[in-house]
C-alpha atoms as a PDB file:
ATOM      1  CA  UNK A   1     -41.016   8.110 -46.156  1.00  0.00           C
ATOM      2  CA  UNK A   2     -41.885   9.325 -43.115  1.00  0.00           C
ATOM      3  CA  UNK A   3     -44.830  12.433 -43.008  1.00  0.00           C
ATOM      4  CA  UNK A   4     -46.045  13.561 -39.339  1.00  0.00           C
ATOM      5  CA  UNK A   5     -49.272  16.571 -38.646  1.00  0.00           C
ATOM      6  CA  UNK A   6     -47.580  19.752 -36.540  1.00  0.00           C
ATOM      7  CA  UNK A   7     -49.626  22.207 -35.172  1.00  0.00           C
ATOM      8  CA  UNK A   8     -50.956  24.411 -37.346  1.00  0.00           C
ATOM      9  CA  UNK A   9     -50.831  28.858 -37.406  1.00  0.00           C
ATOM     10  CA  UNK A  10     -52.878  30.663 -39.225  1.00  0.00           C
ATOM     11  CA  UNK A  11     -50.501  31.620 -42.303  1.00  0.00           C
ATOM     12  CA  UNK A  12     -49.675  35.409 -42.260  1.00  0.00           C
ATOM     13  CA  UNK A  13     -50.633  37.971 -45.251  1.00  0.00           C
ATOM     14  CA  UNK A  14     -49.758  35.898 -48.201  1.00  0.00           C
ATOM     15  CA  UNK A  15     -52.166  32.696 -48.335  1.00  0.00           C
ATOM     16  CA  UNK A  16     -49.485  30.899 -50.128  1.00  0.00           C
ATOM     17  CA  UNK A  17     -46.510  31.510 -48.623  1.00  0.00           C
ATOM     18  CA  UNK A  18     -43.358  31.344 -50.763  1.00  0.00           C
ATOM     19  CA  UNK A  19     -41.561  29.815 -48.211  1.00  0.00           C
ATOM     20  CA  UNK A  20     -44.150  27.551 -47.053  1.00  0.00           C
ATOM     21  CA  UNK A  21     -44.772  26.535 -50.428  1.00  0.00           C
ATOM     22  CA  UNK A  22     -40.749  26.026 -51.119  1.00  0.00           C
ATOM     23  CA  UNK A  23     -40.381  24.212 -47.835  1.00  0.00           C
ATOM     24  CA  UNK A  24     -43.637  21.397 -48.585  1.00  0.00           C
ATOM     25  CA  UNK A  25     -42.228  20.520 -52.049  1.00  0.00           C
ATOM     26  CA  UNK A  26     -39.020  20.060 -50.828  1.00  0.00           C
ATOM     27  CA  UNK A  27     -39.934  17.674 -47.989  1.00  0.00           C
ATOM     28  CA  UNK A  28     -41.634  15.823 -50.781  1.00  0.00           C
ATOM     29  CA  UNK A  29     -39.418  15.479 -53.311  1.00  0.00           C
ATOM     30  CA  UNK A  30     -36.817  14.133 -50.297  1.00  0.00           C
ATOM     31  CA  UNK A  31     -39.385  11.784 -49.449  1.00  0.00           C
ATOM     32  CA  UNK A  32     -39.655  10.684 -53.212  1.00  0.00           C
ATOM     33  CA  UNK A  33     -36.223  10.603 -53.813  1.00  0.00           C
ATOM     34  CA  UNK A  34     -35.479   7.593 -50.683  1.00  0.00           C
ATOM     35  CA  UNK A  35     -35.495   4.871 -53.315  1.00  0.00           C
ATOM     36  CA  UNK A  36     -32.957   6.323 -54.612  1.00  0.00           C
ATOM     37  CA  UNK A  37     -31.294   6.410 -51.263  1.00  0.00           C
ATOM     38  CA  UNK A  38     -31.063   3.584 -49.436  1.00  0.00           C
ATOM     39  CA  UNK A  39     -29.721   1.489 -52.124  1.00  0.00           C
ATOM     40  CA  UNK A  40     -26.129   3.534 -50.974  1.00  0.00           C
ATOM     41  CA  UNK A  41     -26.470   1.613 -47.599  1.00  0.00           C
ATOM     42  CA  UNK A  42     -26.132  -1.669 -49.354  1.00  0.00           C
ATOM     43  CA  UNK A  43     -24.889  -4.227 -48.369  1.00  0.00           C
ATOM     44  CA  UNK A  44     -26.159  -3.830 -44.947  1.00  0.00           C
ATOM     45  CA  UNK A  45     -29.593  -5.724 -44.719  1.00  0.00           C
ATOM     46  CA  UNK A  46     -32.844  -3.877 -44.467  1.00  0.00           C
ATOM     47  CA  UNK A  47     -32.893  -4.752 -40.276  1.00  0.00           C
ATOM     48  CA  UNK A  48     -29.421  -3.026 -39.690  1.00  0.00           C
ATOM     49  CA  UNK A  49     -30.671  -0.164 -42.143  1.00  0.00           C
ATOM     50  CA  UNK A  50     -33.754   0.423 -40.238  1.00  0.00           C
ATOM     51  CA  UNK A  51     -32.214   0.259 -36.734  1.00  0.00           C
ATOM     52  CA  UNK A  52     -29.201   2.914 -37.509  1.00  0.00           C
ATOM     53  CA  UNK A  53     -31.838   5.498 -38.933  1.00  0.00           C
ATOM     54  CA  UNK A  54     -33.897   4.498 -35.544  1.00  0.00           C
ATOM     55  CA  UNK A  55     -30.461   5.245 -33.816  1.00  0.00           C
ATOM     56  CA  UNK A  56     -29.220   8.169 -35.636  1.00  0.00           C
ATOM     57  CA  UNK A  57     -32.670  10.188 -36.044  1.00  0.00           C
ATOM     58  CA  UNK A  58     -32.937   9.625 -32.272  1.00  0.00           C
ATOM     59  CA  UNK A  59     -29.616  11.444 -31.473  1.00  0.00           C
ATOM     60  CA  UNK A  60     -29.916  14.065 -34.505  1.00  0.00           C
ATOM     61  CA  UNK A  61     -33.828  14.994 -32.948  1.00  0.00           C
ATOM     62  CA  UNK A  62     -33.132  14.884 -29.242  1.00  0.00           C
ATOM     63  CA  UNK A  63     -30.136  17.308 -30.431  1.00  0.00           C
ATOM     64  CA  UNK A  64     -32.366  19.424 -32.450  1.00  0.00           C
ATOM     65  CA  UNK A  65     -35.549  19.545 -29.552  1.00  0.00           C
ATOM     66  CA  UNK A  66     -32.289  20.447 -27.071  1.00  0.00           C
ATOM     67  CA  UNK A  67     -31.678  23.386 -29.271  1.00  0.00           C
ATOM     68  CA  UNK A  68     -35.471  24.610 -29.747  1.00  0.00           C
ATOM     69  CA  UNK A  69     -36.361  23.723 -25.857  1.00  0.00           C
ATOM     70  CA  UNK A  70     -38.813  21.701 -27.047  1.00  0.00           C
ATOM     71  CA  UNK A  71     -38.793  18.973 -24.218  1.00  0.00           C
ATOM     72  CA  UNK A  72     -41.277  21.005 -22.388  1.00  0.00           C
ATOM     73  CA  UNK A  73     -43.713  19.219 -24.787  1.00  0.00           C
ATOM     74  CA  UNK A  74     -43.705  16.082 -23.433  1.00  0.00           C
ATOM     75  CA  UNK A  75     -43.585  16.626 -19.950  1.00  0.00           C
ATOM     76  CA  UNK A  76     -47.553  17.197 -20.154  1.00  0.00           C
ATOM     77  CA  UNK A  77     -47.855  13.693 -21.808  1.00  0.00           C
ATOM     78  CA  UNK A  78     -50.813  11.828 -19.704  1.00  0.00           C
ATOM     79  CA  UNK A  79     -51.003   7.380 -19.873  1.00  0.00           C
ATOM     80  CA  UNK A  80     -52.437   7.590 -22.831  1.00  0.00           C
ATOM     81  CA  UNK A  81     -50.494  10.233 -24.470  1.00  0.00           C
ATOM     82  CA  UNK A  82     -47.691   8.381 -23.612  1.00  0.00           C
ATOM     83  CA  UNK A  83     -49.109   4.821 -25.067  1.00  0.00           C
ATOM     84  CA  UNK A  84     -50.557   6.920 -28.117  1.00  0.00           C
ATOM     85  CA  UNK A  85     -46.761   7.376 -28.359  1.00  0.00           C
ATOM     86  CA  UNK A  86     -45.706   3.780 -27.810  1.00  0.00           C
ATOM     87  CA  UNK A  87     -47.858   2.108 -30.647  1.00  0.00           C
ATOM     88  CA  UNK A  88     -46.846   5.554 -33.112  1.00  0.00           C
ATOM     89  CA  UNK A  89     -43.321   4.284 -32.394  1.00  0.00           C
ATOM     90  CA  UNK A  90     -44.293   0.768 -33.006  1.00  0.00           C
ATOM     91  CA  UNK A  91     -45.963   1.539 -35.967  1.00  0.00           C
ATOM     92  CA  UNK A  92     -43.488   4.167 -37.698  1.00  0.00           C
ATOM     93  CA  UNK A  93     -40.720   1.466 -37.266  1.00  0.00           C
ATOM     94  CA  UNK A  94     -43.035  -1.310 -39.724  1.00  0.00           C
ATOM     95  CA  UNK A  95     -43.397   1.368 -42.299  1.00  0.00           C
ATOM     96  CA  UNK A  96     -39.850   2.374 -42.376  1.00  0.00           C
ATOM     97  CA  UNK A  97     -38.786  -1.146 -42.507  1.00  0.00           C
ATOM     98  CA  UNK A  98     -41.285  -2.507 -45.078  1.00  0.00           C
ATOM     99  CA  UNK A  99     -40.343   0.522 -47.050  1.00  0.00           C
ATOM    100  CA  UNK A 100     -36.658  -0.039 -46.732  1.00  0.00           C
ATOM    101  CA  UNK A 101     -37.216  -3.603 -47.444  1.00  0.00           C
ATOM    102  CA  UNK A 102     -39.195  -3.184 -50.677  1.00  0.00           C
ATOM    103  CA  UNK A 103     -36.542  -0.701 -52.036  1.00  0.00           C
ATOM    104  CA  UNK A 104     -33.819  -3.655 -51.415  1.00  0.00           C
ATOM    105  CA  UNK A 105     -35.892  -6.357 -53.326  1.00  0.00           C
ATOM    106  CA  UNK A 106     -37.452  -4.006 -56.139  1.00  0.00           C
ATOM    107  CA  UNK A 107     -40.812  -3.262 -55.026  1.00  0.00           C
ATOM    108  CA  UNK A 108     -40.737   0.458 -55.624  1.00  0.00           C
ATOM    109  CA  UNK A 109     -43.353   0.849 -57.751  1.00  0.00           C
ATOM    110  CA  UNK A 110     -45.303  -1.283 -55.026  1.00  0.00           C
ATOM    111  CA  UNK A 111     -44.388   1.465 -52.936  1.00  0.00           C
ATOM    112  CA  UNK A 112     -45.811   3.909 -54.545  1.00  0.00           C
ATOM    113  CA  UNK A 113     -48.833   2.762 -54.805  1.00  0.00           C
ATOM    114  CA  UNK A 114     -48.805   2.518 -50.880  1.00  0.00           C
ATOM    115  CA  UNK A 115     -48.292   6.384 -50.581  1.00  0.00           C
ATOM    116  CA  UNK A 116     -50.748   7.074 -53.398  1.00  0.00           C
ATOM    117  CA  UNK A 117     -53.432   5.407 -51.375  1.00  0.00           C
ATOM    118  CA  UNK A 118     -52.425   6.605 -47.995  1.00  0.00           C
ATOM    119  CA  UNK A 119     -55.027   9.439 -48.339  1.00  0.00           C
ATOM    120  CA  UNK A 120     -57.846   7.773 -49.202  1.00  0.00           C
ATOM    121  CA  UNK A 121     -56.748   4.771 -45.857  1.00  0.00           C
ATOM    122  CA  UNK A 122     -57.210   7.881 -44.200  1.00  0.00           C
ATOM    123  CA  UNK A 123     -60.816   8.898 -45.642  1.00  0.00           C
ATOM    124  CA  UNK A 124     -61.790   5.453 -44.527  1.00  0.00           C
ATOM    125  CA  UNK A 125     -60.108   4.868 -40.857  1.00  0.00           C
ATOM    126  CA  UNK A 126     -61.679   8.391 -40.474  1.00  0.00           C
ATOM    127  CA  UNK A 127     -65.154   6.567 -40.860  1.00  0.00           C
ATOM    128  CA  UNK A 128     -64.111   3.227 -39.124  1.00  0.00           C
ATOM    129  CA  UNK A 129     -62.893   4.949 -36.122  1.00  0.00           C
ATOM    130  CA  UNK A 130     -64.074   8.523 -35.813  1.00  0.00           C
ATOM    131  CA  UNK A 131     -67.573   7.480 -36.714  1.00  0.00           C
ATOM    132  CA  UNK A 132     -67.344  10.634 -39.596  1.00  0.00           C
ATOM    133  CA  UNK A 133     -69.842  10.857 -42.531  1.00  0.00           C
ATOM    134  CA  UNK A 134     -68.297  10.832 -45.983  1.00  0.00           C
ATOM    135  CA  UNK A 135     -69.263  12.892 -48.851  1.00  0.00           C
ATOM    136  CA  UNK A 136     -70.209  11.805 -52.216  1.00  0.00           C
ATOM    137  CA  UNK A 137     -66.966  12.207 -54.194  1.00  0.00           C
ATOM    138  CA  UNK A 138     -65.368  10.488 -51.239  1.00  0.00           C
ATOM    139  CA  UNK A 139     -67.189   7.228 -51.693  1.00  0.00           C
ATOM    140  CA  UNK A 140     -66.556   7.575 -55.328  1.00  0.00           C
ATOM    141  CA  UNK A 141     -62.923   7.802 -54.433  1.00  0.00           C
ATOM    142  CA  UNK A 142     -62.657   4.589 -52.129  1.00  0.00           C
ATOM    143  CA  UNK A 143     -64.685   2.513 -54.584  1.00  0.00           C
ATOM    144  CA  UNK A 144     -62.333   3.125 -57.320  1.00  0.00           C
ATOM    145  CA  UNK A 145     -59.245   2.614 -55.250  1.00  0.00           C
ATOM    146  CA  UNK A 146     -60.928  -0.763 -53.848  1.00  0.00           C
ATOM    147  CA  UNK A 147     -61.233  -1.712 -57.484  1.00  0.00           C
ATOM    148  CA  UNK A 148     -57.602  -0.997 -58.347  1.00  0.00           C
ATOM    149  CA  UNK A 149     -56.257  -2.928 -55.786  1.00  0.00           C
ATOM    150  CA  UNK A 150     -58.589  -5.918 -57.020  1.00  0.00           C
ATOM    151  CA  UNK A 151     -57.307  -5.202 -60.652  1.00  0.00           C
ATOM    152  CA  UNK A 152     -53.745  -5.196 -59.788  1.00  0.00           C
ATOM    153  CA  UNK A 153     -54.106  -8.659 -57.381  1.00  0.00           C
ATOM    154  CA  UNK A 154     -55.924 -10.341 -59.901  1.00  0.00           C
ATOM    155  CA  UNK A 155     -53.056  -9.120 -62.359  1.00  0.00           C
ATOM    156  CA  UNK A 156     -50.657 -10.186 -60.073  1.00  0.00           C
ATOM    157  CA  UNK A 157     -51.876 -13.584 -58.707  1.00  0.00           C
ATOM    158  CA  UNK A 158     -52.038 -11.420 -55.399  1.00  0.00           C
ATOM    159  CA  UNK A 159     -53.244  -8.354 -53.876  1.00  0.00           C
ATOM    160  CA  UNK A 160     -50.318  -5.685 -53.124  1.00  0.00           C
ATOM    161  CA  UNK A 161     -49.614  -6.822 -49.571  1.00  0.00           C
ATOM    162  CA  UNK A 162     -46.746  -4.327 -49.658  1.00  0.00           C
ATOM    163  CA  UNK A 163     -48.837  -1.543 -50.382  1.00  0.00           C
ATOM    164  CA  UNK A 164     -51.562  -2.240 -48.256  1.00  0.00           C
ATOM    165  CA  UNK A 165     -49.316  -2.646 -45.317  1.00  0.00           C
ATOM    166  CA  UNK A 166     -47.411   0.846 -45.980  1.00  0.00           C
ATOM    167  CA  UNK A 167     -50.956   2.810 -46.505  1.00  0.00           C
ATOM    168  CA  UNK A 168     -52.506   1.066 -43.442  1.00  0.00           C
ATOM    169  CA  UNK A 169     -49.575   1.494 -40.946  1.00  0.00           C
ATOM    170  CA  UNK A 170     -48.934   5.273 -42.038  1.00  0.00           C
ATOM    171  CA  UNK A 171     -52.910   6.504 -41.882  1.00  0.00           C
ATOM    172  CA  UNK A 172     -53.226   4.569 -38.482  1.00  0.00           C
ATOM    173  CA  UNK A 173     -49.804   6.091 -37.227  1.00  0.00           C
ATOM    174  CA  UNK A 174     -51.093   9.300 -38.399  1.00  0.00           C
ATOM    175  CA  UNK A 175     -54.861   9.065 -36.573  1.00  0.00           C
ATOM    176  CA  UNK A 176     -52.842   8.161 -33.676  1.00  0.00           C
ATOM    177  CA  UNK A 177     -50.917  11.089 -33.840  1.00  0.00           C
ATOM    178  CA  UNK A 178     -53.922  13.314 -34.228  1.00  0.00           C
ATOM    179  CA  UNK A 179     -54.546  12.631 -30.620  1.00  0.00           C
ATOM    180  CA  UNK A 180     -51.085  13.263 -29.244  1.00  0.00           C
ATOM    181  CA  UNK A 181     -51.220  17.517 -29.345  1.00  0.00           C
ATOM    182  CA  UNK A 182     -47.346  17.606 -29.484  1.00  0.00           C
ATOM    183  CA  UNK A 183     -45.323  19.760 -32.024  1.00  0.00           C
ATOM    184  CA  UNK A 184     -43.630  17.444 -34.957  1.00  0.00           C
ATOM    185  CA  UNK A 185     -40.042  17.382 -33.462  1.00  0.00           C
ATOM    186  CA  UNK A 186     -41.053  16.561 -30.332  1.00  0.00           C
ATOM    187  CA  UNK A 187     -42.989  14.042 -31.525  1.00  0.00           C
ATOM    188  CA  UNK A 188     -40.594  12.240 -33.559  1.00  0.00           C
ATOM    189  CA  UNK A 189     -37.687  12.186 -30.659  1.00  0.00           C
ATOM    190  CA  UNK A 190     -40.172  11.260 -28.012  1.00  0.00           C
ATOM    191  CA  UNK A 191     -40.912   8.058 -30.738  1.00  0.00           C
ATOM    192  CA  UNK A 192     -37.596   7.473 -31.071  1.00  0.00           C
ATOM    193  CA  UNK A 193     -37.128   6.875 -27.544  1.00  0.00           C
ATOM    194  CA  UNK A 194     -38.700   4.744 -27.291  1.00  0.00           C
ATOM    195  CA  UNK A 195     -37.227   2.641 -30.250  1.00  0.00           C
ATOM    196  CA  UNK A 196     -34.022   3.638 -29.704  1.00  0.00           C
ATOM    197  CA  UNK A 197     -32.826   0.706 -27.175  1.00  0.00           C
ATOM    198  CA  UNK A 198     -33.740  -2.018 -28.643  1.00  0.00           C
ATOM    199  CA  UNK A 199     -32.376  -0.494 -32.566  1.00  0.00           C
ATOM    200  CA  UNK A 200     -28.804   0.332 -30.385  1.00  0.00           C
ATOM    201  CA  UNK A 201     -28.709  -3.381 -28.393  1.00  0.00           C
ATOM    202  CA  UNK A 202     -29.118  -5.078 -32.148  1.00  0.00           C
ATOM    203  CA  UNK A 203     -26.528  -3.211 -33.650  1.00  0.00           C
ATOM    204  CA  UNK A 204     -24.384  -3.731 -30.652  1.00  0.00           C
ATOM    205  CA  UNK A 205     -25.292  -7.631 -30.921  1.00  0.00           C
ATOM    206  CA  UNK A 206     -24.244  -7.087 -34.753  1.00  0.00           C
ATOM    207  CA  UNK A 207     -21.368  -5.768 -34.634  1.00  0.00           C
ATOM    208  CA  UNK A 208     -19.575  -7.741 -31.818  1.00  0.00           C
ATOM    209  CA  UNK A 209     -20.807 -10.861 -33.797  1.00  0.00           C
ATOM    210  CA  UNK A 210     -19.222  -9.712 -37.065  1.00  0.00           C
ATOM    211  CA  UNK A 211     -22.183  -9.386 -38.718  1.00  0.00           C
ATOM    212  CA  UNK A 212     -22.349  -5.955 -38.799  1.00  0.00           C
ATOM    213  CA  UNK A 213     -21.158  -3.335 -41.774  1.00  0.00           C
ATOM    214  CA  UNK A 214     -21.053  -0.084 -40.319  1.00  0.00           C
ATOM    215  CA  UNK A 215     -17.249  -0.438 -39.174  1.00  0.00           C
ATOM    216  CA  UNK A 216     -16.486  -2.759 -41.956  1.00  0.00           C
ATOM    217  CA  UNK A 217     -16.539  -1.465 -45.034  1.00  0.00           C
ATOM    218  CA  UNK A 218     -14.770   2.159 -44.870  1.00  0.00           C
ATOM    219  CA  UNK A 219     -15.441   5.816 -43.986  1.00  0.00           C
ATOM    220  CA  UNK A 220     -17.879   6.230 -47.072  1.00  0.00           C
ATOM    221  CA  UNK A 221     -20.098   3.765 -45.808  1.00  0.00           C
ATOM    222  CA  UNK A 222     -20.265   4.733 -42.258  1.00  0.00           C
ATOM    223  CA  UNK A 223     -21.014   8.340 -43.426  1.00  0.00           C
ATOM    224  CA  UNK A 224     -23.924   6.709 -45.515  1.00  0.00           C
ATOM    225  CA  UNK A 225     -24.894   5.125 -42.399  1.00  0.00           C
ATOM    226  CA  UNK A 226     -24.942   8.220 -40.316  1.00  0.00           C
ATOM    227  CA  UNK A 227     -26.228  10.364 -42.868  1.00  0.00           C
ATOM    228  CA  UNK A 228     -29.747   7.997 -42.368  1.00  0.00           C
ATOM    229  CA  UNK A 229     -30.636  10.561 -39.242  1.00  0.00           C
ATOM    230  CA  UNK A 230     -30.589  13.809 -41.546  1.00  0.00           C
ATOM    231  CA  UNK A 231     -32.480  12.084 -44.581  1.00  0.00           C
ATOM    232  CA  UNK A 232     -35.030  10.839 -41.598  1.00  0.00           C
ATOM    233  CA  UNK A 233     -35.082  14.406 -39.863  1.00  0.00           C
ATOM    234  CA  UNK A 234     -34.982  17.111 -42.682  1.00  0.00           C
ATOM    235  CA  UNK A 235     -37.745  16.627 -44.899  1.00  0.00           C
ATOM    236  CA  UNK A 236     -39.867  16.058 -41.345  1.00  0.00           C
ATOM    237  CA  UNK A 237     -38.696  19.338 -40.414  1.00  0.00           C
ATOM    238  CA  UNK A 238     -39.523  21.086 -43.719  1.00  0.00           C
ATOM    239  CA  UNK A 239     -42.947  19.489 -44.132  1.00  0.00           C
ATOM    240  CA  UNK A 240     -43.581  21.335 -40.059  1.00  0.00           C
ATOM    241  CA  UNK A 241     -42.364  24.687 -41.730  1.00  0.00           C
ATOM    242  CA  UNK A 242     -44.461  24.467 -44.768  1.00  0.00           C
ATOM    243  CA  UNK A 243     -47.964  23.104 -42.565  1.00  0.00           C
ATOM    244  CA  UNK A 244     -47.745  26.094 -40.398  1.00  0.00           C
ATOM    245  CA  UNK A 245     -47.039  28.763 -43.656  1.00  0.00           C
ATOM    246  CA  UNK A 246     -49.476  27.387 -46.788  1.00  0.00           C
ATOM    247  CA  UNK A 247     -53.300  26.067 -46.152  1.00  0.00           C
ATOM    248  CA  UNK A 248     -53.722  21.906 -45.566  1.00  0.00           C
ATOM    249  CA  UNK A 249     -55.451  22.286 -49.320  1.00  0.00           C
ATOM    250  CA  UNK A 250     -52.269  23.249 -50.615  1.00  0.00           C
ATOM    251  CA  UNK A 251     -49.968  20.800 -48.812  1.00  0.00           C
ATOM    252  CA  UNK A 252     -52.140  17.981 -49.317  1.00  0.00           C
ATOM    253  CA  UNK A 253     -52.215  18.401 -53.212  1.00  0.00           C
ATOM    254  CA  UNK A 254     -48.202  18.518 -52.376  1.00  0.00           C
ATOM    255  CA  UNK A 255     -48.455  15.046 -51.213  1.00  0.00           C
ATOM    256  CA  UNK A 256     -48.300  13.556 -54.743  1.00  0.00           C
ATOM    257  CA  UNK A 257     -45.134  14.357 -55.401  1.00  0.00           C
ATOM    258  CA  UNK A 258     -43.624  11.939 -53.206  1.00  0.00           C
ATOM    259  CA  UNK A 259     -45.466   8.415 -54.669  1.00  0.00           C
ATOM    260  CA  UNK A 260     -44.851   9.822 -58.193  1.00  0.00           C
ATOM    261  CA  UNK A 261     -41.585  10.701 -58.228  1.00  0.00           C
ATOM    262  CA  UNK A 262     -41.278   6.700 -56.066  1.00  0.00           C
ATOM    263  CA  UNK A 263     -43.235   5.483 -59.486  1.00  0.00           C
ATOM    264  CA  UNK A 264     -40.941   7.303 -61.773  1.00  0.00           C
ATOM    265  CA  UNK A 265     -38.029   5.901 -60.125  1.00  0.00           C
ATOM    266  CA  UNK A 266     -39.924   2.040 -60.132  1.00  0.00           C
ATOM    267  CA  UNK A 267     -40.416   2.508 -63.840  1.00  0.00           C
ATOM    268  CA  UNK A 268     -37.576   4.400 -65.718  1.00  0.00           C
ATOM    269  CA  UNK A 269     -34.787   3.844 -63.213  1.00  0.00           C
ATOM    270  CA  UNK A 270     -35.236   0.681 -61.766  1.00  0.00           C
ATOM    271  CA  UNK A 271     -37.381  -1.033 -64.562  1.00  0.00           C
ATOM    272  CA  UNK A 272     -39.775  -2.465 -62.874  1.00  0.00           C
ATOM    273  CA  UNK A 273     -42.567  -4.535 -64.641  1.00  0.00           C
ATOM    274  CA  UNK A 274     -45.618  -2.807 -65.811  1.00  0.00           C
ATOM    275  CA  UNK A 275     -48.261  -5.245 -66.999  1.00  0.00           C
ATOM    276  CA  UNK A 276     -51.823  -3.979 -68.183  1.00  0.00           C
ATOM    277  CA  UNK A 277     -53.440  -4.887 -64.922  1.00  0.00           C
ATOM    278  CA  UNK A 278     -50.996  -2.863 -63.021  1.00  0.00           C
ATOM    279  CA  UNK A 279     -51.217   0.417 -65.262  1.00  0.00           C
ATOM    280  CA  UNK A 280     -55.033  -0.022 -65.232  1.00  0.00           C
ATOM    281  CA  UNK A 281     -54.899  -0.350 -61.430  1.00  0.00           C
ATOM    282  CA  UNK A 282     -52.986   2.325 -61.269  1.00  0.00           C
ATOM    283  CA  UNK A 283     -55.225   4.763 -63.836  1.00  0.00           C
ATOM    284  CA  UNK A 284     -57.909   4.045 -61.263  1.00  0.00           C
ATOM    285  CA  UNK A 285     -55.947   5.397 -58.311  1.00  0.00           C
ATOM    286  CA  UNK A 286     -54.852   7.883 -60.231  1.00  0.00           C
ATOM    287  CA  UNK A 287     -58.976   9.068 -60.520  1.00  0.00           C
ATOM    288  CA  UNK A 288     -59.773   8.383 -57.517  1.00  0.00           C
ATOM    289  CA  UNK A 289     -57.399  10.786 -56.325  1.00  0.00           C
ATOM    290  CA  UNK A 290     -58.534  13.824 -59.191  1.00  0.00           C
ATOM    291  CA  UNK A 291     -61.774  13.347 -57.391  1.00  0.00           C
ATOM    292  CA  UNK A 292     -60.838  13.583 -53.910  1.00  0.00           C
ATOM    293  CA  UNK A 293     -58.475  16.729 -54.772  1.00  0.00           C
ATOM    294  CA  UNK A 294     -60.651  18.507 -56.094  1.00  0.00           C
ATOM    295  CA  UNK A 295     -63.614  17.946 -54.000  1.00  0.00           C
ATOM    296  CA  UNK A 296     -60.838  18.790 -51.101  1.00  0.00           C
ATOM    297  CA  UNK A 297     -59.935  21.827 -52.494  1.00  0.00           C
ATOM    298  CA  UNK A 298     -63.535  22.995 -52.720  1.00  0.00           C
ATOM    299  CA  UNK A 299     -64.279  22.175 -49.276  1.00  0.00           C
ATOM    300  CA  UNK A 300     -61.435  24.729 -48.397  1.00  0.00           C
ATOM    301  CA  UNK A 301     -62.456  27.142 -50.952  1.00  0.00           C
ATOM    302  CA  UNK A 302     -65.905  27.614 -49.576  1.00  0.00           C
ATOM    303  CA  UNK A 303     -64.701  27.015 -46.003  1.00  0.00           C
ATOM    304  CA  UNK A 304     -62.409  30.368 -46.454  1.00  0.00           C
ATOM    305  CA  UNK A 305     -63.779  33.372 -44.929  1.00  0.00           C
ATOM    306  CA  UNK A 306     -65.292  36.263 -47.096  1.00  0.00           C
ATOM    307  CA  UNK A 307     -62.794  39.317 -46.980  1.00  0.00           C
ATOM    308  CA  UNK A 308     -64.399  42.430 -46.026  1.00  0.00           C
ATOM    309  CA  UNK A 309     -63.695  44.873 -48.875  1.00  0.00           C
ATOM    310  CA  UNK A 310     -64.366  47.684 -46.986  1.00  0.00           C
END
């Protein structure tokens, strides 16, 4: 899952925009729907997965910025745009590849619980780095997501490394971002630029050593393989539609769809293992984030302007 912050328009008559609206649950029921995908790239390891959807999103963006003359958007880049760039890269590549790798060892519900807690990582890098004052509901929010965690290691044996990891490397990626004012698509190729020779000289190394699958096991696979570059790119491109049509209240009440259909597909497809402590640590997550959607949505309520009615 891979979820990036375009510039935002003012939306135009309608507040919620059909389209925008359309466009923002589609990216997330994509992103909800990847551990269903990547299994179909199996038997290729989760390395060889991760560095042909580094490859293939390269080529697919670089083709779609040619197409909206969007390179114009990174020739502006200063050093630190450019190193803001580097460690988005660096850090884009560990979430894609833990998340890869927990799908291919059965940690999807583990997953989910990374994504359902990405929001509130945010909250709280938001007043680790940015120095920013949180509001009531918002501390209520972190404290009961800091107690699920502890409920579901002590359930475990362990705390959810797998989940921490995912929901720490996405909300820095995406602070980092914040400070890179480039549109999504440029954004994403100029990232995967600077992945994308190292991800090609390992395949290369792969396949001339025979250990590769991509030219091994038939057209069906090698389509799979390919088809890694749309399933990276369209849902990114959707979500970039809907942030500039519906308000960020709207598309970040959106978000949930991803981890829960991800939990759905842990439980009743996979059949994952659901002890007490985990449903309890999950109930608490589950809270935490009623209370910091709705006191988000009231903030943008009351932040609205007052239409004139005259």
């Amino acid at each position: 899952m891979t979820a990036h912050s375009p510039e935002r328009t003012t939306p135009g008559r309608d507040e919620l925009d059909r389209t925008g609206l359309a466009a923002g649950v589609g990216s997330y029921v994509l992103w909800g729907l990847f551990p269903a995908f990547w299994p179909l790239l199996d038997p290729a390891a989760p390395v060889e997965v991760l560095a042909h959807r580094i490859v293939w999103t390269t080529v697919l963006m670089a083709a779609v910025l040619t197409a909206l003359r969007g390179w114009r958007h990174l020739k502006g880049l200063g050093h630190r745009g450019r190193l803001a760039i580097c460690a988005a890269a660096v850090l884009i590549s560990v979430n894609w590849g833990l998340f890869i790798w927990g799908v291919s060892v059965g940690r999807v519900v583990e997953i989910a619980l990374g994504y359902y807690m990405t929001p509130l990582v945010g909250v709280l890098l938001g007043v680790v780095v940015l120095r920013e004052r949180l509001r009531v509901a918002q501390w209520v929010a972190l404290a009961l997501a800091a107690v699920a965690v502890l409920v579901i290691g002590i359930g475990a044996g362990s705390p959810p490394w797998l989940s921490m990891a995912l929901a720490c490397s996405f909300g820095i990626y995406g602070l980092l971002k914040a400070t890179v004012p480039v549109p999504a698509a440029a954004g994403l190729t100029a990232e995967g630029l600077v992945l994308v020779l190292p991800a090609a000289v390992y395949l290369l190394v792969l396949e001339t050593s025979g250990a590769g699958t991509f030219l091994d096991l038939g057209p069906w696979h090698l389509l799979l393989m390919l088809s890694a570059g749309p399933a990276t790119a369209l849902p990114l491109l959707l979500y970039g539609v809907s942030a500039r049509r519906i308000p960020l209240s709207t598309l970040g009440v959106l978000l949930y769809i991803n981890p829960t259909l991800q939990f759905l597909w842990g439980v009743l497809a996979v059949g994952e293992d659901m002890p007490p402590a985990r449903w309890i640590g999950f109930s608490l997550v589950w809270v935490a984030l009623v209370v910091f959607t709705v006191d988000l949505v009231r903030r943008a309520r009351r932040a609205q302007p007052v239409r004139s009615t005259v």
